[in-house]
Each structure stands twice: as structure tokens, then as C-alpha cells.
C-alpha atoms as a PDB file:
ATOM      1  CA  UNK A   1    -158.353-108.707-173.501  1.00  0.00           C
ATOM      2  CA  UNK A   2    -161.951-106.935-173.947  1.00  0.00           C
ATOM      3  CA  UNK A   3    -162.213-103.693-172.878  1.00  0.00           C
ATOM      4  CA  UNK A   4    -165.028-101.855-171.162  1.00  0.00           C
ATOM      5  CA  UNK A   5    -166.781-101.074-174.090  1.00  0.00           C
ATOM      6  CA  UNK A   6    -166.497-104.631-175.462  1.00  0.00           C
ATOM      7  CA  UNK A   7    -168.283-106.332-172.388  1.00  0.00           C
ATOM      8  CA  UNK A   8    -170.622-103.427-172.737  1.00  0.00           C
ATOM      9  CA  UNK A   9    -171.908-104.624-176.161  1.00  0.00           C
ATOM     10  CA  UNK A  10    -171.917-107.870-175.432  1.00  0.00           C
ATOM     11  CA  UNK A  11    -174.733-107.437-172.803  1.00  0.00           C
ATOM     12  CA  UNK A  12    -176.432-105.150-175.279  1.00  0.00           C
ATOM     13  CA  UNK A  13    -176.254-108.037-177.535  1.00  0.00           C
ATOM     14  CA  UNK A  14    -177.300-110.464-175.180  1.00  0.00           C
ATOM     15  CA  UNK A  15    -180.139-108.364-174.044  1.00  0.00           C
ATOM     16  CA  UNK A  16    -180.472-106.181-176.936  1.00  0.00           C
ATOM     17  CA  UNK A  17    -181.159-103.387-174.764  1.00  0.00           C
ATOM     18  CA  UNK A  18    -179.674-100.251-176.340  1.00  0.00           C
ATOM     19  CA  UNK A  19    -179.909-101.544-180.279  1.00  0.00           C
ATOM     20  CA  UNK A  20    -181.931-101.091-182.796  1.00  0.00           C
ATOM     21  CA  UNK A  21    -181.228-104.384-184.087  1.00  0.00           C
ATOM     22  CA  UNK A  22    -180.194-104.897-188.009  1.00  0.00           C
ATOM     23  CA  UNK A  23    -183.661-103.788-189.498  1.00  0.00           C
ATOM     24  CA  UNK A  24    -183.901-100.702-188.203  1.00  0.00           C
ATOM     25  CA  UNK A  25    -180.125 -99.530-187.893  1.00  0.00           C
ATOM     26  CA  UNK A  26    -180.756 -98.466-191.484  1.00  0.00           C
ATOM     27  CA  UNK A  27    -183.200 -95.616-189.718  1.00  0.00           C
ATOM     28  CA  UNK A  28    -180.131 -93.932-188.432  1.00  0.00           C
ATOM     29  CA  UNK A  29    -178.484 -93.148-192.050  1.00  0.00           C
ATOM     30  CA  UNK A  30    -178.257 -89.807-193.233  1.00  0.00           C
ATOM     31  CA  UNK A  31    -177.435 -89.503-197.031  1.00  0.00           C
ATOM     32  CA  UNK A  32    -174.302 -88.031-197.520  1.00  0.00           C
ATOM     33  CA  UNK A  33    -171.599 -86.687-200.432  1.00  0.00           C
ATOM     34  CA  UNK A  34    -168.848 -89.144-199.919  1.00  0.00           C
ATOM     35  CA  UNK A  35    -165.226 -87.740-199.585  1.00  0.00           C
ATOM     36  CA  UNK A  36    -162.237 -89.643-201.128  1.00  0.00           C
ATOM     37  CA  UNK A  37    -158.501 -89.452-200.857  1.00  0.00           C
ATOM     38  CA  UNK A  38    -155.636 -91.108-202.692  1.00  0.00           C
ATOM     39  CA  UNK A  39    -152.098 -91.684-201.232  1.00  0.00           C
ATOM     40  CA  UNK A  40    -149.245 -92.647-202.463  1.00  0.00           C
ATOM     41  CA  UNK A  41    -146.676 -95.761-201.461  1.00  0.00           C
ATOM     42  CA  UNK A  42    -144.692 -94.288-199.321  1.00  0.00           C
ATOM     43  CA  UNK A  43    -142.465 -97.260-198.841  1.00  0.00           C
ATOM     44  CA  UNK A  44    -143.657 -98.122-195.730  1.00  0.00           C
ATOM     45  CA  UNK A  45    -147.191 -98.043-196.302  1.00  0.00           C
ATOM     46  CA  UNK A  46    -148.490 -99.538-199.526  1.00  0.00           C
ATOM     47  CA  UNK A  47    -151.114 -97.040-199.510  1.00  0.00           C
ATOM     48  CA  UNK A  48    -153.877 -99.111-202.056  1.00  0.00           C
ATOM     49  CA  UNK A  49    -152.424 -98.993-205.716  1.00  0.00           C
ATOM     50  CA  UNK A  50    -156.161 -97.936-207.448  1.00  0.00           C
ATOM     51  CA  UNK A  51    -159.350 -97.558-204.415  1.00  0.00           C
ATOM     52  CA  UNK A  52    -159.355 -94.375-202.678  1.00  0.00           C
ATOM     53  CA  UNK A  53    -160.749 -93.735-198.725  1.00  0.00           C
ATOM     54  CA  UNK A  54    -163.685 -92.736-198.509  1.00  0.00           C
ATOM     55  CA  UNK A  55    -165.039 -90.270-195.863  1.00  0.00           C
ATOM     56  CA  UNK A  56    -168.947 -90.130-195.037  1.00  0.00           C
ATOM     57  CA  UNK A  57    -169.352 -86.700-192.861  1.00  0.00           C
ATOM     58  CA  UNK A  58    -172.031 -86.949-190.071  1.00  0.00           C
ATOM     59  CA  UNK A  59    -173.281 -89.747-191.719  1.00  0.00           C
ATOM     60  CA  UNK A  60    -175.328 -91.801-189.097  1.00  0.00           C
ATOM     61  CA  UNK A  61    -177.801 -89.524-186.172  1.00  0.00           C
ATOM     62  CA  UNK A  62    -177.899 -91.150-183.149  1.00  0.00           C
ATOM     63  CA  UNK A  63    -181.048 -91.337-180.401  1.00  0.00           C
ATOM     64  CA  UNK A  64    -180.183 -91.085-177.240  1.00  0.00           C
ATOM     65  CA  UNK A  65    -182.032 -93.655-175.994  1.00  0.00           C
ATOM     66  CA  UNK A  66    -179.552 -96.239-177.983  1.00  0.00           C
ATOM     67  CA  UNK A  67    -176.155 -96.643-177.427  1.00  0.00           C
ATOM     68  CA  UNK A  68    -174.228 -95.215-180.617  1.00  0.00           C
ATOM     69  CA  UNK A  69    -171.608 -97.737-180.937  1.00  0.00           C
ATOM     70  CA  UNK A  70    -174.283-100.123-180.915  1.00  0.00           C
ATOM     71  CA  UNK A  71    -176.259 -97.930-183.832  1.00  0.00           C
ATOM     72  CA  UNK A  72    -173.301 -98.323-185.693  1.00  0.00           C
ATOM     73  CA  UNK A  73    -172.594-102.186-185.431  1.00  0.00           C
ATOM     74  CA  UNK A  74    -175.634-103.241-186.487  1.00  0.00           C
ATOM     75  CA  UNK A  75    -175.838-101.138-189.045  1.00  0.00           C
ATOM     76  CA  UNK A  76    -172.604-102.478-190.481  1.00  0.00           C
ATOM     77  CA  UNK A  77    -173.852-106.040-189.635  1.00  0.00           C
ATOM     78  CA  UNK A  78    -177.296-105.134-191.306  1.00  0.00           C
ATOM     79  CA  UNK A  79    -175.013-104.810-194.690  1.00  0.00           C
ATOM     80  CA  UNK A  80    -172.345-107.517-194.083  1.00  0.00           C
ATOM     81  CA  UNK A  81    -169.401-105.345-192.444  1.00  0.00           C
ATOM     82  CA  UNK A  82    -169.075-108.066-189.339  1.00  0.00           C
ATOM     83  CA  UNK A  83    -165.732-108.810-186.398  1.00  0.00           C
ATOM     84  CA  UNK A  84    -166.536-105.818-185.174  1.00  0.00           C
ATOM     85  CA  UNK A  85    -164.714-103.894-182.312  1.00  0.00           C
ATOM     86  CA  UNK A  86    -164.679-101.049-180.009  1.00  0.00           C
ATOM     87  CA  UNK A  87    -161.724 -98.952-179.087  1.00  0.00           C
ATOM     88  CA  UNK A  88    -159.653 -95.931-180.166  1.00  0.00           C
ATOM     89  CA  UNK A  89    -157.630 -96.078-183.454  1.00  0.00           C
ATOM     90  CA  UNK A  90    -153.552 -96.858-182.672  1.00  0.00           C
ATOM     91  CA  UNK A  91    -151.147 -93.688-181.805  1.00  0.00           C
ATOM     92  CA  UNK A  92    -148.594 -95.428-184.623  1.00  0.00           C
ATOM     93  CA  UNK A  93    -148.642 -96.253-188.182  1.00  0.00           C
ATOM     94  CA  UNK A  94    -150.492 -99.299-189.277  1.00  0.00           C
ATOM     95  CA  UNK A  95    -152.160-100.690-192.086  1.00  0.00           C
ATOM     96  CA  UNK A  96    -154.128-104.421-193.238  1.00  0.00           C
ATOM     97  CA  UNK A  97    -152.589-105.974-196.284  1.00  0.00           C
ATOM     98  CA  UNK A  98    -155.235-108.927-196.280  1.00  0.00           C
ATOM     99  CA  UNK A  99    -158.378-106.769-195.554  1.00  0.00           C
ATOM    100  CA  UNK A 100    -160.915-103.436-195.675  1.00  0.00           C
ATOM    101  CA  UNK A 101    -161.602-101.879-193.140  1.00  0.00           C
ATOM    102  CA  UNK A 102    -164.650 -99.812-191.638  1.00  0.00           C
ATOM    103  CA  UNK A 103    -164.190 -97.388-188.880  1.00  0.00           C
ATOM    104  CA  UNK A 104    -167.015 -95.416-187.207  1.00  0.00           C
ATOM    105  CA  UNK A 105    -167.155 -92.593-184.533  1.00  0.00           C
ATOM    106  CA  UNK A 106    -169.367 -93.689-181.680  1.00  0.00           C
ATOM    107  CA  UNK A 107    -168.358 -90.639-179.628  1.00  0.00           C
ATOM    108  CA  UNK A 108    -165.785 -87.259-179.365  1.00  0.00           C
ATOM    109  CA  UNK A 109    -163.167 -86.353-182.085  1.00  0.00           C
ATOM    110  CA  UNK A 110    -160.042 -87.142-183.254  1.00  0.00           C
ATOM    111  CA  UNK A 111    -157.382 -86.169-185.171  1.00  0.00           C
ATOM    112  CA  UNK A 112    -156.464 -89.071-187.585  1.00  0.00           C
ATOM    113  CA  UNK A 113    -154.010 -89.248-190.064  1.00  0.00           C
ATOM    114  CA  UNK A 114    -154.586 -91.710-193.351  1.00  0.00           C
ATOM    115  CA  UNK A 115    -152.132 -92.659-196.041  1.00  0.00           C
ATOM    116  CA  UNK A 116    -149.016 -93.547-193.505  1.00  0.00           C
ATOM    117  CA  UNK A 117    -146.578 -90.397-192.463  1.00  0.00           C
ATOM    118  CA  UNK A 118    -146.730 -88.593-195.543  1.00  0.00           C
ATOM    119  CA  UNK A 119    -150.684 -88.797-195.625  1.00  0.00           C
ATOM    120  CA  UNK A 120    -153.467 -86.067-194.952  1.00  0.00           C
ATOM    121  CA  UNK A 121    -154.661 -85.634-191.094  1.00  0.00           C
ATOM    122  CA  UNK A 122    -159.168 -85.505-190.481  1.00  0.00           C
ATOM    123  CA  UNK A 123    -160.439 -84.695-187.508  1.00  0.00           C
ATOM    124  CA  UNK A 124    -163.304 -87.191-187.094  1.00  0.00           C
ATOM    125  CA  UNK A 125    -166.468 -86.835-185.211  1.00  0.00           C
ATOM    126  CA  UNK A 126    -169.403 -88.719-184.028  1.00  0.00           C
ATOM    127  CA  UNK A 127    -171.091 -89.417-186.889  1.00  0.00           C
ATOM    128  CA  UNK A 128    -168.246 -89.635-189.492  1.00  0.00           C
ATOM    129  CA  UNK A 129    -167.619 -93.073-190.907  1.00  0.00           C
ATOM    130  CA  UNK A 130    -164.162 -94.021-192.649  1.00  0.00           C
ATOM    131  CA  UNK A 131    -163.525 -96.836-195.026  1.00  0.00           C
ATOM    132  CA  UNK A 132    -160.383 -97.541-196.329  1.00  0.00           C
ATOM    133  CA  UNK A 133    -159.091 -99.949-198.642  1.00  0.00           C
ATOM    134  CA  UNK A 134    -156.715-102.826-197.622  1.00  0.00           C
ATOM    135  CA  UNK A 135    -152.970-100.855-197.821  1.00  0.00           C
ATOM    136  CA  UNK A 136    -154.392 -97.399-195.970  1.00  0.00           C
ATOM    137  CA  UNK A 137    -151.960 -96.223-193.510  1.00  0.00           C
ATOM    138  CA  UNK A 138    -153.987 -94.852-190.458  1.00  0.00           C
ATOM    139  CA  UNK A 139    -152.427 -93.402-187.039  1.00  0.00           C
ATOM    140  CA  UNK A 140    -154.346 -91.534-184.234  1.00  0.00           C
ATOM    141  CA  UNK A 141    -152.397 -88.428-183.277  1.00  0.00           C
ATOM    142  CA  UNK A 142    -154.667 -86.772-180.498  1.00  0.00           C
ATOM    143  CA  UNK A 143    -158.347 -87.479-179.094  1.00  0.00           C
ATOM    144  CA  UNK A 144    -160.994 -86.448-176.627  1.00  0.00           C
ATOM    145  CA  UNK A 145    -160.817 -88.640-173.444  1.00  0.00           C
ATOM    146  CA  UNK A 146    -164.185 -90.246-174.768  1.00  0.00           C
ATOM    147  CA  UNK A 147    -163.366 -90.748-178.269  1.00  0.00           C
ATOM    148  CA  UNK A 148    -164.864 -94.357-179.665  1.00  0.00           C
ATOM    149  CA  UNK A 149    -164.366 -95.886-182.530  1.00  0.00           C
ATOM    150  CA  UNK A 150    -166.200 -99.244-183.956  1.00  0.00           C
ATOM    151  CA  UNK A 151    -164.349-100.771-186.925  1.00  0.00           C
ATOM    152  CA  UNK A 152    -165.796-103.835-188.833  1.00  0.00           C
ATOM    153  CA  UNK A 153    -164.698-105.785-191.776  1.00  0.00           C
ATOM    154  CA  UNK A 154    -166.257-107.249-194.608  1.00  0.00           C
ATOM    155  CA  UNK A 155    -167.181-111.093-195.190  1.00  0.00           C
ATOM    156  CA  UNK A 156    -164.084-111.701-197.447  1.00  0.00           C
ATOM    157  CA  UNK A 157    -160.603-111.352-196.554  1.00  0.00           C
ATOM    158  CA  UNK A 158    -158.151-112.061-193.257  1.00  0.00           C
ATOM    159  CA  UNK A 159    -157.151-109.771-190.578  1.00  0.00           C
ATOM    160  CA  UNK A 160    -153.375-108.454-190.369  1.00  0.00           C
ATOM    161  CA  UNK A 161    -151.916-105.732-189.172  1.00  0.00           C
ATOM    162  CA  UNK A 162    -148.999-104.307-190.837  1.00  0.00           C
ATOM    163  CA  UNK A 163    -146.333-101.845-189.539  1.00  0.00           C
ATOM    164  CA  UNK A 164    -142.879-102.908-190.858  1.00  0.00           C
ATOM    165  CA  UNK A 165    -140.788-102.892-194.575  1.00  0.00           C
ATOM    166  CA  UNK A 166    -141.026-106.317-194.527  1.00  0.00           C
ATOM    167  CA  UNK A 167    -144.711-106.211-194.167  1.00  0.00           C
ATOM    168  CA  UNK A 168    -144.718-103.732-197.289  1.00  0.00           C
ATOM    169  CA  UNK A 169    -142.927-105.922-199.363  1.00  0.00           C
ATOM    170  CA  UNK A 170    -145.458-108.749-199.125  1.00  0.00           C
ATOM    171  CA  UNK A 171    -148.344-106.369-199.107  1.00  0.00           C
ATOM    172  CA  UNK A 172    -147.804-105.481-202.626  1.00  0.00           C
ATOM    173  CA  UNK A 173    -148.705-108.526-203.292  1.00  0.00           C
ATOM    174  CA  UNK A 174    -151.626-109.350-201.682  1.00  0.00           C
ATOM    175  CA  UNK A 175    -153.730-105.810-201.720  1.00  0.00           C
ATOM    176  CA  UNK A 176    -154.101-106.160-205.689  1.00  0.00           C
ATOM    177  CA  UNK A 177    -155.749-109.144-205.044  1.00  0.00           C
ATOM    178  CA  UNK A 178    -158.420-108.061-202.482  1.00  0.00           C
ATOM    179  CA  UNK A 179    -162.153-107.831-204.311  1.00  0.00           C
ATOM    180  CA  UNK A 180    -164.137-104.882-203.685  1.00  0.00           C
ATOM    181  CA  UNK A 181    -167.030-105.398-200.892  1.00  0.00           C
ATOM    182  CA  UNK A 182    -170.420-106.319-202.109  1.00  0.00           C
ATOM    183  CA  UNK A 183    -171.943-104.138-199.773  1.00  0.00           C
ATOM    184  CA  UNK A 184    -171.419-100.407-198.721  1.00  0.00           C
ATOM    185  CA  UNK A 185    -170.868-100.359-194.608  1.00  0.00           C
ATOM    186  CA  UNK A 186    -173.351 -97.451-194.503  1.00  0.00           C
ATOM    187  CA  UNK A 187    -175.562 -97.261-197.539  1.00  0.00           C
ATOM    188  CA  UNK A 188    -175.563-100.996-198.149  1.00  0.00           C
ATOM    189  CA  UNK A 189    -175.755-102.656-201.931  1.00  0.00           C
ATOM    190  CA  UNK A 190    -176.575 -99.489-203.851  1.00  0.00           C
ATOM    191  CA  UNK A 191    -174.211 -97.057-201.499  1.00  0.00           C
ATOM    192  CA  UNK A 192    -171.263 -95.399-203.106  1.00  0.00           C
ATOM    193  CA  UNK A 193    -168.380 -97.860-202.660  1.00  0.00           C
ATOM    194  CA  UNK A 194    -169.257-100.439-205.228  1.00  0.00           C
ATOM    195  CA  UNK A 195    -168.833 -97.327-207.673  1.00  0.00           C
ATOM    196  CA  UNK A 196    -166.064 -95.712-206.355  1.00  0.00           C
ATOM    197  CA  UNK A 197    -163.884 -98.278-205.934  1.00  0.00           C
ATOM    198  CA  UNK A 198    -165.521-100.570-209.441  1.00  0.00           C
ATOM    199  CA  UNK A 199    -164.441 -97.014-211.218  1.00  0.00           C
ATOM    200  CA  UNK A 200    -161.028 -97.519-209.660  1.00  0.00           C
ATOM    201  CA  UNK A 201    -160.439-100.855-211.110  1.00  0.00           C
END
């Protein structure tokens, strides 16, 4: 069922008041060190075997005359990071074995833990981007009343979601197989992820 903030962009999109449509979204990029972290299988959660997460801090600015979860969508449509979504990120462990995964902060903070229960906790803020790597355990554990998140995926690959040992089982099996994005959700072709995650090949 849609939620608020899912009817909300589709009359953005069917208006396109409050975007700044795919050309400019780009405008809205701050360049940014990227941040990466490795985890481990922890038999649950595959974790993935060689690609790290990668963390862009404050990464996009937002104008306040545009609605930031719609500053974020089309800038991950602008570089082929589409299905997008708006919500929160779920309060238990869960992972995609059959596809990456983009998650951006629209609004507040949370505290969200990566890598499954064993994993490192970030507190995220507007701004801050995540991608992770098909096999990255992610759980919200607390978050401002406001706290938005849009999360997109790239062209290639199927949505799953993944919480069980049987899922893990047949999850080491199909991360491996996952190719790397052509495009960075944020910087686009010549962003950081094609080399982060070609060097972890």
C-alpha cells in the first residue's frame, strides 16, 4: 500500500512541481570522500564476499524550494538507480541477495546498523547517501519522527528481501554473481563505485 510520501511524489511527478527534474538534480551534488566498510558472513547475513558499503557524508544540499526526496530520486534516476521508494529503513535484519541497493536521507537521522547483528551502527542524516552491495545486512534501530529515506536500485538485478538461514544459504550463491553498477547513484559514470567495488573484484 503507498504511503503518504509515495502519493506525494507521484503528484510531484505528475506535475513536476517540487523537482528539479534529471538534468539538473546533478546541481545538488556535493563532492565527497567516500566511506567504506566490510563485514563479515555472519551466518545469517551473507554480508557481500569482496564490495564494501560505501558511505557519502552530506553528500547532496537541498533548496528549500524542492522537495528533498524528490532531489534525491531524480538524481538517482538521472544516473540509472530507478524503483525507487520512500519510507523508513526496517526495525529488523534484512538483506537483497538478487540486488544493490541505494538508500538516501530525505530528512532527520537515524541510527542504522549495516553488516547484520554483528555489524557497525551510523547515524545517518539528511544528506548522507548509503550504497550497499547485494548481501549487506541493514536494520533501523531508532529515528527522528520525520526520518525519510529514498532507496533505488540499479537497472540490473531482481528485488528480494532476505531475513532467514535458508535465505543465506541460497544467497551465497547468487551475490557472487551480481555485476557491479555502471553508474554511481550520486556521482554518476566517473563516481567512486565503479572503482571501489572493480578494485574489489
Amino acid at each position: 500500500m503507498p504511503t503518504l510520501e509515495d502519493l506525494k511524489g507521484y503528484m510531484e511527478r505528475a506535475t513536476g512541481l517540487k523537482r528539479p527534474g534529471k538534468r539538473k538534480a546533478m546541481d545538488f551534488v556535493q563532492v565527497r570522500k567516500p566511506h567504506t566498510a566490510r563485514f563479515k558472513d555472519d551466518g545469517l547475513v551473507p554480508n557481500h564476499p569482496r564490495r564494501p558499503l560505501i558511505l557519502y557524508r552530506n553528500a547532496i544540499a537541498f533548496d528549500e524550494s524542492l522537495d528533498a526526496a524528490a532531489v534525491i530520486e531524480d538524481l538517482f534516476e538521472a544516473n540509472g538507480w530507478g524503483d525507487s521508494w520512500r519510507d523508513g529503513i526496517y526495525n529488523y535484519v534484512n538483506y537483497h541477495s538478487r540486488i544493490h541497493e541505494a538508500l538516501g536521507i530525505a530528512r532527520g537521522k537515524g541510527r542504522v546498523r549495516f553488516g547484520g547483528n554483528k555489524g557497525r551502527i551510523f547515524t545517518l542524516k539528511a544528506g548522507d547517501v548509503a550504497v550497499l552491495p547485494a548481501g549487506t545486512g541493514h536494520q533501523c534501530l531508532s529515528a527522528d519522527d520525520d526520518f525519510l529515506v529514498v532507496g533505488a536500485y540499479p537497472p540490473t538485478g531482481t528485488y528480494d528481501e532476505c531475513t532467514t538461514v535458508e535465505d543465506h544459504l541460497r544467497a551465497l550463491k547468487t551475490i557472487p554473481k551480481l555485476r557491479s553498477p555502471r553508474k554511481d547513484p550520486v556521482f554518476g559514470a566517473g563516481g567512486p563505485l565503479s572503482k571501489l567495488w572493480k578494485r574489489a573484484k
